[in-house]
Protein backbone atom coordinates (compact mmCIF):
# COMPACT_ATOMS: atom_id res chain seq x y z
CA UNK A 1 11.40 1.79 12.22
CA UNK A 2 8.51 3.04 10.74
CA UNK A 3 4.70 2.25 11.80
CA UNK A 4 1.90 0.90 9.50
CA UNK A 5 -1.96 1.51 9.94
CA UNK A 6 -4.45 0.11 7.59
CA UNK A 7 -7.24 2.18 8.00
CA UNK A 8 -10.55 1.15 8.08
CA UNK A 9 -11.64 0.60 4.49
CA UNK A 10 -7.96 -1.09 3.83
CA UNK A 11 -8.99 -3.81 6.69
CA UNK A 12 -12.03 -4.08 5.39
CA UNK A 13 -10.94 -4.99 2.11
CA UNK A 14 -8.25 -7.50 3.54
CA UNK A 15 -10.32 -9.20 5.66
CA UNK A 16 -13.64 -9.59 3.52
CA UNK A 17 -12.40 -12.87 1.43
CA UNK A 18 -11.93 -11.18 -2.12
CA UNK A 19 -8.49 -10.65 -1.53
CA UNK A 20 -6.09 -13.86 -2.83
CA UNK A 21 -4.40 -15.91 -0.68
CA UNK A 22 -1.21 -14.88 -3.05
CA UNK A 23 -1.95 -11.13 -2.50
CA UNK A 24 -2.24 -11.54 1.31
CA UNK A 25 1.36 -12.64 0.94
CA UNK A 26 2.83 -10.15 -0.91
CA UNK A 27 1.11 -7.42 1.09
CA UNK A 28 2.29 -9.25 4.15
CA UNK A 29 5.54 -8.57 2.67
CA UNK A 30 5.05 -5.43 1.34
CA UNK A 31 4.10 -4.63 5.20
CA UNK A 32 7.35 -5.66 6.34
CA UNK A 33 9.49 -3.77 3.74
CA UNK A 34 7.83 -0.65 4.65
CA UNK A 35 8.06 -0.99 8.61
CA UNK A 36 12.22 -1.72 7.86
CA UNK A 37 13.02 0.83 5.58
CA UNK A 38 9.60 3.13 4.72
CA UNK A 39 8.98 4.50 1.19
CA UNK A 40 12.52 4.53 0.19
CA UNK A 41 13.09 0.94 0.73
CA UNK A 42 9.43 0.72 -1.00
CA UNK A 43 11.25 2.29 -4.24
CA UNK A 44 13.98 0.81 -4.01
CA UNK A 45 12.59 -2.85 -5.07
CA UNK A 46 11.50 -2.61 -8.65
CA UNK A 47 8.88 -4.95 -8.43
CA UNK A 48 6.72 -2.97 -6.62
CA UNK A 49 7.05 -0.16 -9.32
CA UNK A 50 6.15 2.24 -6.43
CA UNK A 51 4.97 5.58 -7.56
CA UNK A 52 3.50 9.21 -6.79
CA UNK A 53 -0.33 9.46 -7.71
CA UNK A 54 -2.13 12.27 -9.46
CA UNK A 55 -5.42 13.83 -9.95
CA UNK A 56 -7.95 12.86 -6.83
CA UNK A 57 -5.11 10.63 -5.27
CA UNK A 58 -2.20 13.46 -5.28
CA UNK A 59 -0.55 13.40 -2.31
CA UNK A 60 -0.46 9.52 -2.05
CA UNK A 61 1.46 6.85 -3.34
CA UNK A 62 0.92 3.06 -5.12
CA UNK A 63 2.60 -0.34 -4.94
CA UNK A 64 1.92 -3.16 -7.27
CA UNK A 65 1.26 -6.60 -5.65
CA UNK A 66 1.09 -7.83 -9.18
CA UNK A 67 0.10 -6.45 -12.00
CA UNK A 68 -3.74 -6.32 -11.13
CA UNK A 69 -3.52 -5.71 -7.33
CA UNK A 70 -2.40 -2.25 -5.87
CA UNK A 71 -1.52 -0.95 -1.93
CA UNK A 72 -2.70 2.66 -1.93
CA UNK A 73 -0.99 4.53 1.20
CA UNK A 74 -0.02 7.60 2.29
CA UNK A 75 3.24 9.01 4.48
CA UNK A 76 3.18 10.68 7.00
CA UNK A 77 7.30 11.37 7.70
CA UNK A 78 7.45 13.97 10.80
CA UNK A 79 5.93 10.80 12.60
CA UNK A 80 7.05 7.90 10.33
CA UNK A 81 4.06 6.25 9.88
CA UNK A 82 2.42 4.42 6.31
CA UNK A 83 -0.87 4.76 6.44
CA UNK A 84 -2.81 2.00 3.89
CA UNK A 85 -5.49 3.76 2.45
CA UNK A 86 -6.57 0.87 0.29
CA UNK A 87 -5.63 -2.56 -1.05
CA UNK A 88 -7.86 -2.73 -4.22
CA UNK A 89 -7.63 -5.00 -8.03
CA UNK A 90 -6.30 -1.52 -9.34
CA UNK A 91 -9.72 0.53 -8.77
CA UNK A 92 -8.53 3.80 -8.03
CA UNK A 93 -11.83 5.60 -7.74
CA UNK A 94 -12.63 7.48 -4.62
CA UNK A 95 -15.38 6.48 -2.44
C-alpha cells in the first residue's frame, strides 16, 4: 500500500474552487489507483498517459486528468509514498 501527500501548494490548488467538479473526481480516483498499486499501476492505465518529466521538472512524473488537467507528483519508493506536487490546467512552470 502506498501513501499519498498533497503538499501544500497541491491542497491549495484543490481546495481553492478553480478546480472542476469532474477533475475532483478523476483525481479522487487517480488517488486511489496510486495508494493500490503506486506508479506502476499509474502506467499501467493508458488514460492517464503517465510519464517521466524533463527540464526543471526531471525527477518527477505527470498524469492526465483529461487532456487539459495534469497531477504533478513525485516518488519516493524506499518509503512508498506519492507525493502531489501539483494539480494544475497543464501549467508546468515552477513557482
Amino acid at each position: 500500500m502506498w501513501k499519498i501527500l498533497e503538499l501544500r501548494k497541491a491542497d491549495k490548488e484543490l481546495s481553492s474552487g478553480r478546480v472542476p467538479l469532474e477533475i475532483l473526481k478523476r483525481y479522487e480516483k487517480w488517488k486511489d489507483i496510486a495508494m493500490l498499486s503506486g506508479p506502476q499501476g499509474l502506467r499501467a492505465i493508458r488514460g492517464f498517459h503517465d510519464e517521466a518529466l524533463s527540464g526543471n521538472w526531471k525527477g518527477f512524473r505527470s498524469s492526465r486528468l483529461n487532456e487539459q488537467w495534469r497531477v504533478i507528483y513525485s516518488v519516493k519508493a524506499d518509503v512508498m509514498v506519492v507525493q502531489v506536487v501539483r494539480v494544475t490546467a497543464h501549467d508546468y512552470r515552477r513557482r
